[in-house]
C-alpha atoms as a PDB file:
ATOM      1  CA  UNK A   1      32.401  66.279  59.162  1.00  0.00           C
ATOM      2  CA  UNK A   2      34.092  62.731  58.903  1.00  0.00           C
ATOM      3  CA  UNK A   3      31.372  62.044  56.388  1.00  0.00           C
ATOM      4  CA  UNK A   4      32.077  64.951  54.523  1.00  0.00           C
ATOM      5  CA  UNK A   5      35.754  64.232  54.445  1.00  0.00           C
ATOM      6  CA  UNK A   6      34.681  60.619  53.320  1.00  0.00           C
ATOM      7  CA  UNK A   7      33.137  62.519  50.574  1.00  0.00           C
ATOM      8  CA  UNK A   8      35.311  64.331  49.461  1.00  0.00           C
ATOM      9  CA  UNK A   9      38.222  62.103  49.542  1.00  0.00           C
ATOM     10  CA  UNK A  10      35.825  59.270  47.413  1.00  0.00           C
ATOM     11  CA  UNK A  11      35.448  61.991  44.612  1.00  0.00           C
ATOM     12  CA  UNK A  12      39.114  63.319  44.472  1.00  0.00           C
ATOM     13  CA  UNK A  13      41.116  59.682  44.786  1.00  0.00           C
ATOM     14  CA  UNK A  14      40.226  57.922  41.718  1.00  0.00           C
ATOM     15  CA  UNK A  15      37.759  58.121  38.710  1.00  0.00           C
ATOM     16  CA  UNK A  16      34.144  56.096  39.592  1.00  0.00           C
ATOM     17  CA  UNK A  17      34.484  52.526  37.967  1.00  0.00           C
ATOM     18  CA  UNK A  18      31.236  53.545  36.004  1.00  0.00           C
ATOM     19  CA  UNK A  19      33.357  56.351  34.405  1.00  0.00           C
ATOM     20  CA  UNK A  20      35.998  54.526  33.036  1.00  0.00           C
ATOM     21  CA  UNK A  21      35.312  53.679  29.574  1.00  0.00           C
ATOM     22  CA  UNK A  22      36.481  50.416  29.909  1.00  0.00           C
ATOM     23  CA  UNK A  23      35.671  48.853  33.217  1.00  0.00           C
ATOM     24  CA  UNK A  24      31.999  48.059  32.818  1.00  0.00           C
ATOM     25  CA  UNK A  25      32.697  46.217  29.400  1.00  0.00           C
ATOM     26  CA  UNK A  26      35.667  44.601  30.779  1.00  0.00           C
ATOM     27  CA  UNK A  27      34.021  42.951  34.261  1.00  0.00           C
ATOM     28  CA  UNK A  28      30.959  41.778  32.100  1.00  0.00           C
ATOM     29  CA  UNK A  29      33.073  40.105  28.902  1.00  0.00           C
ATOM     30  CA  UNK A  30      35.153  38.040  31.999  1.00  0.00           C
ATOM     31  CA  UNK A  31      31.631  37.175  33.200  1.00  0.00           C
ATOM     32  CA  UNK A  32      30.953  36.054  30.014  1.00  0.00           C
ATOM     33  CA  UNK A  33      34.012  33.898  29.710  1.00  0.00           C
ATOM     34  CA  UNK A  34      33.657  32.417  33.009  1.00  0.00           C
ATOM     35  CA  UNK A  35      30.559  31.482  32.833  1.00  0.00           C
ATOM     36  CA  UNK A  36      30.925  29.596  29.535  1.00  0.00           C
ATOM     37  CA  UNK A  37      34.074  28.028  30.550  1.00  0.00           C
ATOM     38  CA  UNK A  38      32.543  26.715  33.736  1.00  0.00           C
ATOM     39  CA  UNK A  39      29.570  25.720  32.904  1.00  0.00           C
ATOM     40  CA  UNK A  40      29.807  25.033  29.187  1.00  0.00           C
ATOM     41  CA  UNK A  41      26.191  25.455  28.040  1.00  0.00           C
ATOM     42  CA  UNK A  42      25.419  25.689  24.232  1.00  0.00           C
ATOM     43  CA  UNK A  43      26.641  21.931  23.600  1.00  0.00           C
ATOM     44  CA  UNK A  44      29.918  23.674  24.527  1.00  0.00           C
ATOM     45  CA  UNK A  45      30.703  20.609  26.908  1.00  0.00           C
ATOM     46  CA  UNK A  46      30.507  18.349  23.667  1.00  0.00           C
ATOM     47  CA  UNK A  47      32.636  20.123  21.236  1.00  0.00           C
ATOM     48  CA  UNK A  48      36.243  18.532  20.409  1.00  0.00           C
ATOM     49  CA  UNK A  49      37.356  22.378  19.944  1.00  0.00           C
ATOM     50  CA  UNK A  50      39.502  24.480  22.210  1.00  0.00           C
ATOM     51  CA  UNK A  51      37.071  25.595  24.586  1.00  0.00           C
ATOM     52  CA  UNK A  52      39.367  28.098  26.214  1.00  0.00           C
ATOM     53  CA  UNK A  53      39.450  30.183  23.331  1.00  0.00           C
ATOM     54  CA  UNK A  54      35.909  29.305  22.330  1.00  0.00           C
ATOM     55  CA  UNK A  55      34.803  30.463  25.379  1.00  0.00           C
ATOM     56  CA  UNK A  56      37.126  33.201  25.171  1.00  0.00           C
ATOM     57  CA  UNK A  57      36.335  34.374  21.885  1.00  0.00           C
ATOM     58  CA  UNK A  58      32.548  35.365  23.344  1.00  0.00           C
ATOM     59  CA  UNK A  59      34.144  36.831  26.289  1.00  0.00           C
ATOM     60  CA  UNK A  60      35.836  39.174  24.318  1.00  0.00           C
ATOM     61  CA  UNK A  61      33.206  40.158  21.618  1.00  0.00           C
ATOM     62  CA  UNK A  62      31.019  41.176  24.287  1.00  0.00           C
ATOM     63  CA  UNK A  63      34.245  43.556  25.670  1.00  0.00           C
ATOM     64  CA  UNK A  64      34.340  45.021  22.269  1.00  0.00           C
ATOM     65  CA  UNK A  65      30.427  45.644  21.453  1.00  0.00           C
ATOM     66  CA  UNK A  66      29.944  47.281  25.120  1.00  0.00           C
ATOM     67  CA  UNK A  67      33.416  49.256  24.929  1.00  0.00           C
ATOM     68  CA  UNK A  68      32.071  50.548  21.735  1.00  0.00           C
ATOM     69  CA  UNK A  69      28.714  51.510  23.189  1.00  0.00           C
ATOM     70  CA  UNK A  70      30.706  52.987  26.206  1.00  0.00           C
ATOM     71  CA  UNK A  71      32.396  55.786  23.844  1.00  0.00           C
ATOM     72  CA  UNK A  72      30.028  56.438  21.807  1.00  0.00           C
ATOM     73  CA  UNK A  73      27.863  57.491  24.622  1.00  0.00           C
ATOM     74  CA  UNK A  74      30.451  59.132  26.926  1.00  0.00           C
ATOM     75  CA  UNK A  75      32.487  60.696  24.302  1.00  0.00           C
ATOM     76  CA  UNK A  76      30.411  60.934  21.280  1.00  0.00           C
ATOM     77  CA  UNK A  77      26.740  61.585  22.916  1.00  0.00           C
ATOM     78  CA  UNK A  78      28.649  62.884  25.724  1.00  0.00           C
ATOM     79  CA  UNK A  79      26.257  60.649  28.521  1.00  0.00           C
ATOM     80  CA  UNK A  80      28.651  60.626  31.078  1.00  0.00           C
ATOM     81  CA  UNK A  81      26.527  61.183  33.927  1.00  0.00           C
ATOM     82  CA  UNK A  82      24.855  58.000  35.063  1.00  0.00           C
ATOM     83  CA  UNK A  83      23.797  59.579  38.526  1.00  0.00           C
ATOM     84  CA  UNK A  84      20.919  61.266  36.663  1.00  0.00           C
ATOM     85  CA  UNK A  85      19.583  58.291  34.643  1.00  0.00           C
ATOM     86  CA  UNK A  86      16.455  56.493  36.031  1.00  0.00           C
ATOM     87  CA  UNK A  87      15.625  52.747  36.291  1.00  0.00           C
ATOM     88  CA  UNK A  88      14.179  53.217  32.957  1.00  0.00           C
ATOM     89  CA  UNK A  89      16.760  54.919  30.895  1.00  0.00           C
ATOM     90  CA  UNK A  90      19.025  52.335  32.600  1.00  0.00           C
ATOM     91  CA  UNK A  91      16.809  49.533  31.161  1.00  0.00           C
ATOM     92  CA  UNK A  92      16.629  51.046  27.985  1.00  0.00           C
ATOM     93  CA  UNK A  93      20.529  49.954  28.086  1.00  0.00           C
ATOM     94  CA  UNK A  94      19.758  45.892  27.742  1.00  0.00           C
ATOM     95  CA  UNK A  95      18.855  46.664  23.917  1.00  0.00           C
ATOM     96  CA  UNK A  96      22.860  46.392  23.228  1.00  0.00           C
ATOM     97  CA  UNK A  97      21.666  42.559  23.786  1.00  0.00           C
ATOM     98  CA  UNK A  98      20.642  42.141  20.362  1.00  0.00           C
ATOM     99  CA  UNK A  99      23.890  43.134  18.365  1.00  0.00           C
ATOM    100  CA  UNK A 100      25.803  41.274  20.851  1.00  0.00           C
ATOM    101  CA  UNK A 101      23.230  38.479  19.986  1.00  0.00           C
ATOM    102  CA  UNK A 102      23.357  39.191  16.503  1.00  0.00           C
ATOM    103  CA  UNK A 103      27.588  39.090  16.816  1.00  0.00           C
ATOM    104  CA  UNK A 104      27.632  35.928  18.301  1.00  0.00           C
ATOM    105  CA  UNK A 105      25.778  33.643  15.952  1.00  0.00           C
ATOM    106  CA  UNK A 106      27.935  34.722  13.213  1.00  0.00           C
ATOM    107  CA  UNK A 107      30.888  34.253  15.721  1.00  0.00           C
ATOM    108  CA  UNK A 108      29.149  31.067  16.195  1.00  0.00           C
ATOM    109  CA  UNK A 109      29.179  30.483  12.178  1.00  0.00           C
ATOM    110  CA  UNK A 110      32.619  30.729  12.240  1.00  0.00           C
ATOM    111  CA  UNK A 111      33.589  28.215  14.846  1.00  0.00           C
ATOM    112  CA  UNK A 112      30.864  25.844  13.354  1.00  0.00           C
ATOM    113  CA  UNK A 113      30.379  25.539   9.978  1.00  0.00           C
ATOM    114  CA  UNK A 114      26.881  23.933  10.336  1.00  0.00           C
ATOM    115  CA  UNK A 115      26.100  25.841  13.811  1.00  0.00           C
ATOM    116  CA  UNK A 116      24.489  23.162  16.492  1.00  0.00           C
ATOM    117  CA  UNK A 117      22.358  26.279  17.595  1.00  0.00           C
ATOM    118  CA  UNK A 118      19.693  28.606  15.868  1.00  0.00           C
ATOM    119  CA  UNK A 119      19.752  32.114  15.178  1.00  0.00           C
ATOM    120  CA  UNK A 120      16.704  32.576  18.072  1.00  0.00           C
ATOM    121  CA  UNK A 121      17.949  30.167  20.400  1.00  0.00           C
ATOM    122  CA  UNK A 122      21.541  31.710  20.297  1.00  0.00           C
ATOM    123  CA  UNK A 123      19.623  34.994  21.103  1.00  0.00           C
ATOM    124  CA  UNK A 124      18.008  34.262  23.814  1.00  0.00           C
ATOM    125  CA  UNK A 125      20.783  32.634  25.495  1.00  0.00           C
ATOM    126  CA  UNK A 126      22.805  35.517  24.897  1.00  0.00           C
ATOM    127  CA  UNK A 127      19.334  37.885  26.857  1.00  0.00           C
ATOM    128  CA  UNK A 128      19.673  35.361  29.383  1.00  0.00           C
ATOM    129  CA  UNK A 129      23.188  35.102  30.469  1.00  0.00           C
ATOM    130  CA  UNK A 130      23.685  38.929  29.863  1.00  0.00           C
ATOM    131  CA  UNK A 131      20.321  39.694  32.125  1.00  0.00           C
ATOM    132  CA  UNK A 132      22.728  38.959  35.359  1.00  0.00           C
ATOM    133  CA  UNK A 133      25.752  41.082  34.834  1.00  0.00           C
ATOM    134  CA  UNK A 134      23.489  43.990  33.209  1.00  0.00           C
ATOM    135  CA  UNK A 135      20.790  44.103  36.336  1.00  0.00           C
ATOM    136  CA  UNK A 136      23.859  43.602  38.899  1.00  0.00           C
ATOM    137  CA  UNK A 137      25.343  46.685  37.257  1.00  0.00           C
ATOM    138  CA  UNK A 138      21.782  48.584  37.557  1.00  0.00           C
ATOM    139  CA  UNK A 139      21.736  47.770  41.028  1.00  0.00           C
ATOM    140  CA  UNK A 140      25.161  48.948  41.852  1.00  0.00           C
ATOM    141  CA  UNK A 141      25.038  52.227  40.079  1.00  0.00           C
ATOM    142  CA  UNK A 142      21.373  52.972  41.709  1.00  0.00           C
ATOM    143  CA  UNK A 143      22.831  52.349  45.112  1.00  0.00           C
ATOM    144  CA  UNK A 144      26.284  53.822  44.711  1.00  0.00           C
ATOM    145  CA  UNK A 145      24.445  56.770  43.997  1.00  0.00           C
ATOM    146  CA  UNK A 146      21.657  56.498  46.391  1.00  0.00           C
ATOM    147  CA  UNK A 147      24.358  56.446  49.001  1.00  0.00           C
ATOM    148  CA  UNK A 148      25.860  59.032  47.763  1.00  0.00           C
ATOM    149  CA  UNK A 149      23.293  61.377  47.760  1.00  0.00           C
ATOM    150  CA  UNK A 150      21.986  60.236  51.211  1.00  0.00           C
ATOM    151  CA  UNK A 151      25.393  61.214  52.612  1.00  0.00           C
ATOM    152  CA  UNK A 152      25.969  64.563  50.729  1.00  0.00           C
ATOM    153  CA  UNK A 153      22.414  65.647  51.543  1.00  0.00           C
ATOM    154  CA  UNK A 154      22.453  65.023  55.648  1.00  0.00           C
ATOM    155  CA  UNK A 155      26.069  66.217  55.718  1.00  0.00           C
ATOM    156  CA  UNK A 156      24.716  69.696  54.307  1.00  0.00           C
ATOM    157  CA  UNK A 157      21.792  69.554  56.320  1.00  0.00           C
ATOM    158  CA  UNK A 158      23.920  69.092  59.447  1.00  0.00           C
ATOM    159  CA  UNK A 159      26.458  71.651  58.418  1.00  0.00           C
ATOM    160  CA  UNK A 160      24.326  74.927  56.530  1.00  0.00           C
ATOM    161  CA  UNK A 161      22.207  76.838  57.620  1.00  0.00           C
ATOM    162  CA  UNK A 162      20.342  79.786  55.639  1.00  0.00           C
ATOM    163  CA  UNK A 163      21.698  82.747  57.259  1.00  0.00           C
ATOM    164  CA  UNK A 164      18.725  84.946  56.264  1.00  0.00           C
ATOM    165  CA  UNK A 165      16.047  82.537  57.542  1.00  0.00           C
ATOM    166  CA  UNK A 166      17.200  83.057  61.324  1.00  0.00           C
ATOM    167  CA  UNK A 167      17.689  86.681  61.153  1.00  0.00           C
ATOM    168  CA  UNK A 168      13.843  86.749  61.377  1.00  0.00           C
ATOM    169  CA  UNK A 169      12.910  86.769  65.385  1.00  0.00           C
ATOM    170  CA  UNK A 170       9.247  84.905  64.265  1.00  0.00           C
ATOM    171  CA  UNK A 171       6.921  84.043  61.322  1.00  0.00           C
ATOM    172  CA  UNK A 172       3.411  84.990  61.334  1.00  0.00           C
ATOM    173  CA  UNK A 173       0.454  82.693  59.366  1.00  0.00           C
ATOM    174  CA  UNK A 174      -2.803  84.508  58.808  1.00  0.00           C
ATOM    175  CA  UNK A 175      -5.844  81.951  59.330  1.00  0.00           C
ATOM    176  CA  UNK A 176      -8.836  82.862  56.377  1.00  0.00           C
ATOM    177  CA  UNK A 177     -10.693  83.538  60.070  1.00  0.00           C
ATOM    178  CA  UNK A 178     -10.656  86.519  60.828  1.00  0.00           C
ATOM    179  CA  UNK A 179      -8.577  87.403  63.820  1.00  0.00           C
ATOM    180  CA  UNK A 180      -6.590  83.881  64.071  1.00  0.00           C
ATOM    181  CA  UNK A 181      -3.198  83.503  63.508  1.00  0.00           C
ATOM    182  CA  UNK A 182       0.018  81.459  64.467  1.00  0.00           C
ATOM    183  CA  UNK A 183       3.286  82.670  65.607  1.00  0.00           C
ATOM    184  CA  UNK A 184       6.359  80.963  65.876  1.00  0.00           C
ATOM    185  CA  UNK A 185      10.329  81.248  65.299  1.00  0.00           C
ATOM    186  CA  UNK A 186      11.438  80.143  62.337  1.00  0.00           C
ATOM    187  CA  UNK A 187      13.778  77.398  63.918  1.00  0.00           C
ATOM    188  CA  UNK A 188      11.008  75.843  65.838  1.00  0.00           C
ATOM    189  CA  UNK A 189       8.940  75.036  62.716  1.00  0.00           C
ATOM    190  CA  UNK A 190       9.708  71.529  61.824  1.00  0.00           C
ATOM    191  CA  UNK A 191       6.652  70.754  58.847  1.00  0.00           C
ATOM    192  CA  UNK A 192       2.909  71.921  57.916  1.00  0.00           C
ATOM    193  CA  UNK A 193       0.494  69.645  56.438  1.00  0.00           C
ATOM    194  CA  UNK A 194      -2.680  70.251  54.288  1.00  0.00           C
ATOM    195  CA  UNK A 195      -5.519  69.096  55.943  1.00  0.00           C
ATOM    196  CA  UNK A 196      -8.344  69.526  53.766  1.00  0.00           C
ATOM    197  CA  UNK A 197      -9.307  73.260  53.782  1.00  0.00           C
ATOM    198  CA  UNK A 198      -6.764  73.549  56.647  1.00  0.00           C
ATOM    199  CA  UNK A 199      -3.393  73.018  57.385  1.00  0.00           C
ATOM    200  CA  UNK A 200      -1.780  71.880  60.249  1.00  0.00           C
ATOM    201  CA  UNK A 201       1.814  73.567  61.676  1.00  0.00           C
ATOM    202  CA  UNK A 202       3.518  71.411  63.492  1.00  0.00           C
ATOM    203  CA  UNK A 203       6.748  73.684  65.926  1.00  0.00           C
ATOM    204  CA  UNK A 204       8.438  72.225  68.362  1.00  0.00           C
ATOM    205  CA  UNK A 205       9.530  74.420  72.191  1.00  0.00           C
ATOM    206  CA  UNK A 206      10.886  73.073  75.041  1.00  0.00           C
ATOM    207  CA  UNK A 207      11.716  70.015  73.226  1.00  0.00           C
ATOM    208  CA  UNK A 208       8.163  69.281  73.202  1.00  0.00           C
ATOM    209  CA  UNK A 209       5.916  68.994  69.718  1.00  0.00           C
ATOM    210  CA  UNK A 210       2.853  70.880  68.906  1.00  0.00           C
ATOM    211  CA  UNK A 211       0.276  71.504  66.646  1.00  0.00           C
ATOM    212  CA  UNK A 212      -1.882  74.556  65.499  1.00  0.00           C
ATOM    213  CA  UNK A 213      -4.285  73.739  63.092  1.00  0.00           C
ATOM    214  CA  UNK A 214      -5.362  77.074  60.869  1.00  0.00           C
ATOM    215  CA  UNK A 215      -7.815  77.408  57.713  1.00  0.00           C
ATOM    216  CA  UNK A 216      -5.916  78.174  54.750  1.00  0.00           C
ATOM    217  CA  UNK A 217      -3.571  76.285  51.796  1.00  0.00           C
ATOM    218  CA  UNK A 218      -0.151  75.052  52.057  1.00  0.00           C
ATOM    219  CA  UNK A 219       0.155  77.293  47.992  1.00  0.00           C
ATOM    220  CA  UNK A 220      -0.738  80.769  50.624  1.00  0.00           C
ATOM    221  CA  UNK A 221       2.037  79.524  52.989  1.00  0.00           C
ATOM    222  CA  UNK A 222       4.772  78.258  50.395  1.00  0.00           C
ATOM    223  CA  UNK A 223       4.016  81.751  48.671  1.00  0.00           C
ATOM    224  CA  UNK A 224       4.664  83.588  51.890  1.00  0.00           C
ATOM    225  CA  UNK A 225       7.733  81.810  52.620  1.00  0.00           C
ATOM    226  CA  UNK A 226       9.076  82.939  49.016  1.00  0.00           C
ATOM    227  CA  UNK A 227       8.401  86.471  49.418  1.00  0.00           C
ATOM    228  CA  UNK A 228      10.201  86.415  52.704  1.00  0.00           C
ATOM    229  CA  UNK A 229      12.848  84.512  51.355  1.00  0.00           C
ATOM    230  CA  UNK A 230      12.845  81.554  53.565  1.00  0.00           C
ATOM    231  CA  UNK A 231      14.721  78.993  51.576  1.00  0.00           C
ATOM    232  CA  UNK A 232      14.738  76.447  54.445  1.00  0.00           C
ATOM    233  CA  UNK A 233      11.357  75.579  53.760  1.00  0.00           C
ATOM    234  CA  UNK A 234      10.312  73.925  50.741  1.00  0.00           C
ATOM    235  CA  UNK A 235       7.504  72.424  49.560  1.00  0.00           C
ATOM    236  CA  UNK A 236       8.516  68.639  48.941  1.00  0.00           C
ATOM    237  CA  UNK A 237       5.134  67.313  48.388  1.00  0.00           C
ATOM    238  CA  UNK A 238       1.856  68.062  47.576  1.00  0.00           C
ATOM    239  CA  UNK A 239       0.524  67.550  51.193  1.00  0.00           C
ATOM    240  CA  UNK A 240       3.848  69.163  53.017  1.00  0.00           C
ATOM    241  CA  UNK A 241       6.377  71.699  53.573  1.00  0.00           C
ATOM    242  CA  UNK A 242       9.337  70.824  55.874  1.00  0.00           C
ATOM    243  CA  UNK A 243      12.078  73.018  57.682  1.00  0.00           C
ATOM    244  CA  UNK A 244      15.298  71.297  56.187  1.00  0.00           C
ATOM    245  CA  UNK A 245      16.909  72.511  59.405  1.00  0.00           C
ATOM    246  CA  UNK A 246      14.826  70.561  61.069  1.00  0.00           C
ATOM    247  CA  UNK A 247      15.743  66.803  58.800  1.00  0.00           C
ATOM    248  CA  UNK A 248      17.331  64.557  60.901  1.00  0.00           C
ATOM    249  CA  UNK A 249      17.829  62.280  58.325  1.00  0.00           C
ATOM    250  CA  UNK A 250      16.864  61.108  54.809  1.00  0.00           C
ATOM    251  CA  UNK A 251      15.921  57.341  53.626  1.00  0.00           C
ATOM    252  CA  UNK A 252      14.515  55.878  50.519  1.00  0.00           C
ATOM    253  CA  UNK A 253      15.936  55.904  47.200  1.00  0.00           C
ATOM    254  CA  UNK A 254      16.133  58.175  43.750  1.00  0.00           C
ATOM    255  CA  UNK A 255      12.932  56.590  43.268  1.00  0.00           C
ATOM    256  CA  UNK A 256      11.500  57.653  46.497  1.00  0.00           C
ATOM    257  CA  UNK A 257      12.822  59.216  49.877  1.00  0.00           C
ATOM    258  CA  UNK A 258      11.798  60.157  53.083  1.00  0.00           C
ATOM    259  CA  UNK A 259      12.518  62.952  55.480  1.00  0.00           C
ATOM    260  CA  UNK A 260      12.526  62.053  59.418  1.00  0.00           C
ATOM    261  CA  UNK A 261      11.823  64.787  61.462  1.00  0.00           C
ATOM    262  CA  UNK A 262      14.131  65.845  64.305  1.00  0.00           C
ATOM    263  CA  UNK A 263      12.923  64.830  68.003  1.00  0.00           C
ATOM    264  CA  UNK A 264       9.958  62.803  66.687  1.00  0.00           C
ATOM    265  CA  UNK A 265       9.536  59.349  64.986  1.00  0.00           C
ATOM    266  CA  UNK A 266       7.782  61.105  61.840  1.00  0.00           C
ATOM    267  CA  UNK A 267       9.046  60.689  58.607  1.00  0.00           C
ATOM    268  CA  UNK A 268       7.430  62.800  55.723  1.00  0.00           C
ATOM    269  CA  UNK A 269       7.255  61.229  51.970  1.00  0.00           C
ATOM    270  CA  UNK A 270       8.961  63.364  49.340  1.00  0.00           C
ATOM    271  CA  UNK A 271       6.725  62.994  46.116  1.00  0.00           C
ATOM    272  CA  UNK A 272       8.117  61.291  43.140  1.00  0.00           C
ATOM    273  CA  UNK A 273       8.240  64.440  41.251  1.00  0.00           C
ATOM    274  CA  UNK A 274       9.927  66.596  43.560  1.00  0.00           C
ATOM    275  CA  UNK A 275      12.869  63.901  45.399  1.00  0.00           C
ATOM    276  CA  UNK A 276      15.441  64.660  42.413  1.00  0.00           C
ATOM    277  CA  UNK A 277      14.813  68.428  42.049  1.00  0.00           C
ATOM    278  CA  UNK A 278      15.264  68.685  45.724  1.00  0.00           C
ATOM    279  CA  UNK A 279      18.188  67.109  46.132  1.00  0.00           C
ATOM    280  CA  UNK A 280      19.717  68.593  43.508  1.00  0.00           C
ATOM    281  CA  UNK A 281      18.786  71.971  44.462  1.00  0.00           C
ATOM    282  CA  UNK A 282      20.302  71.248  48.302  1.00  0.00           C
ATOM    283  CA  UNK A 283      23.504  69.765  46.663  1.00  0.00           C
ATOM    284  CA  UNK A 284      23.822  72.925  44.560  1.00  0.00           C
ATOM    285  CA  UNK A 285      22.556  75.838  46.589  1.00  0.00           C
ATOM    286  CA  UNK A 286      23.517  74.678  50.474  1.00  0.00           C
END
């Protein structure tokens, strides 16, 4: 519950730095301007001009270009929802490098009439001092959010429960053999695993774990679960189904998480595919 207060409070208090339109651009143009004043790179350090506002003067073109790619995309293209951006689409970001680039040489022009710099080397100095605010910003948004939905996620877990599941006294699996079966209450199932041509159901009684192995497909069982509306299991990779009653707690990343299993040291894989359609569908649904 603290957690989920924590929550709550986080998202109600103040707007996300990411979301303000002119945070981002502001934090990297200082960057910019710091860095250049300190270390005065660029034949900066030999220049008889002001190098305050020389330095300055880069610090806040680079404000301007990335506030102007900030509204454009949150008000304009309306992409005002970082959370949901991959590493790629992040990536795809560092192209604003070349107008900046492009801005700066001709900013360049104007403080030097003959500039001691080329077009290309200006260019890639601009890449390469812009590489370390741009991936530090990745990093931050990828684990603000990361955190974010680790937190929302186990606090659900650990708070809902799908009514409708436990109303069921116990689940029966039919075995392709004839005559076998497994039986077992729908709290006590913590995951099933394909096995080849068979899967194994792994329930938990008396605190201790235990396994049934059965010949048939984890697409039979998933199926089953769906027509008897069990919506605490769920399929979250191609080798598993897991009771999300039964999560103790979630690791990993958007890229990839991990779901450890109550009262054992397991910890299932969630496939690529299915992490962020999971955890999206808990968030909205639980």
């Amino acid at each position: 519950m603290n957690r989920e207060r924590k929550i709550n409070l986080n998202k109600n208090s103040k707007i996300p730095l990411e979301d303000r339109i002119f945070a981002i651009p502001a934090l990297i143009g200082l960057f910019i301007f710091l860095f250049l004043f300190i270390f005065q790179p660029f034949h900066i350090s030999e220049t008889h001009k002001n190098k305050l506002l020389l330095t300055l003067s880069f610090g806040l073109l680079t404000f301007i270009i990335l506030s102007f790619q900030s509204i454009v995309n949150k008000i304009v293209l309306k992409k005002n929802n970082p959370k949901v951006y991959n590493y790629y689409q992040k990536i795809k970001g560092f192209v604003i490098i070349i107008p900046i680039g492009i801005f700066n040489w001709l900013l360049l022009k104007l403080w030097y009439l003959e500039p001691p710099l080329s077009f290309l080397t200006m260019l890639w100095g601009t890449a390469l001092i812009g590489l370390f605010p741009f991936l530090y910003t990745v990093i931050y948004i990828e684990r603000k959010y990361y955190i974010e939905s680790f937190f929302e996620l186990k606090s659900k877990l650990e708070t809902n429960r799908d009514i409708e599941t436990y109303k069921k006294n116990y689940i029966v699996i039919e075995s392709e053999n004839i005559g076998e079966k497994v039986k077992f209450h729908p709290i006590d199932l913590l995951f099933i695993k394909a096995e080849g041509n068979y899967v194994s159901i792994h329930t938990i009684s008396d605190n201790e774990p235990k396994k049934k192995l059965i010949r048939t497909s984890l697409s039979k069982i998933i199926n089953q679960f769906e027509e008897e509306g069990l919506k605490n299991f769920v399929r979250n990779h191609k080798s598993y189904i897991v009771n999300l009653e039964n999560v103790d707690k979630v690791t990993g990343n958007s890229r990839q998480y991990n779901f450890h299993i109550k009262n054992t040291d397991i910890m299932i894989p969630v496939s690529r595919s299915f992490s962020r359609e999971i955890i999206y569908k808990l968030q909205k649904e639980l």
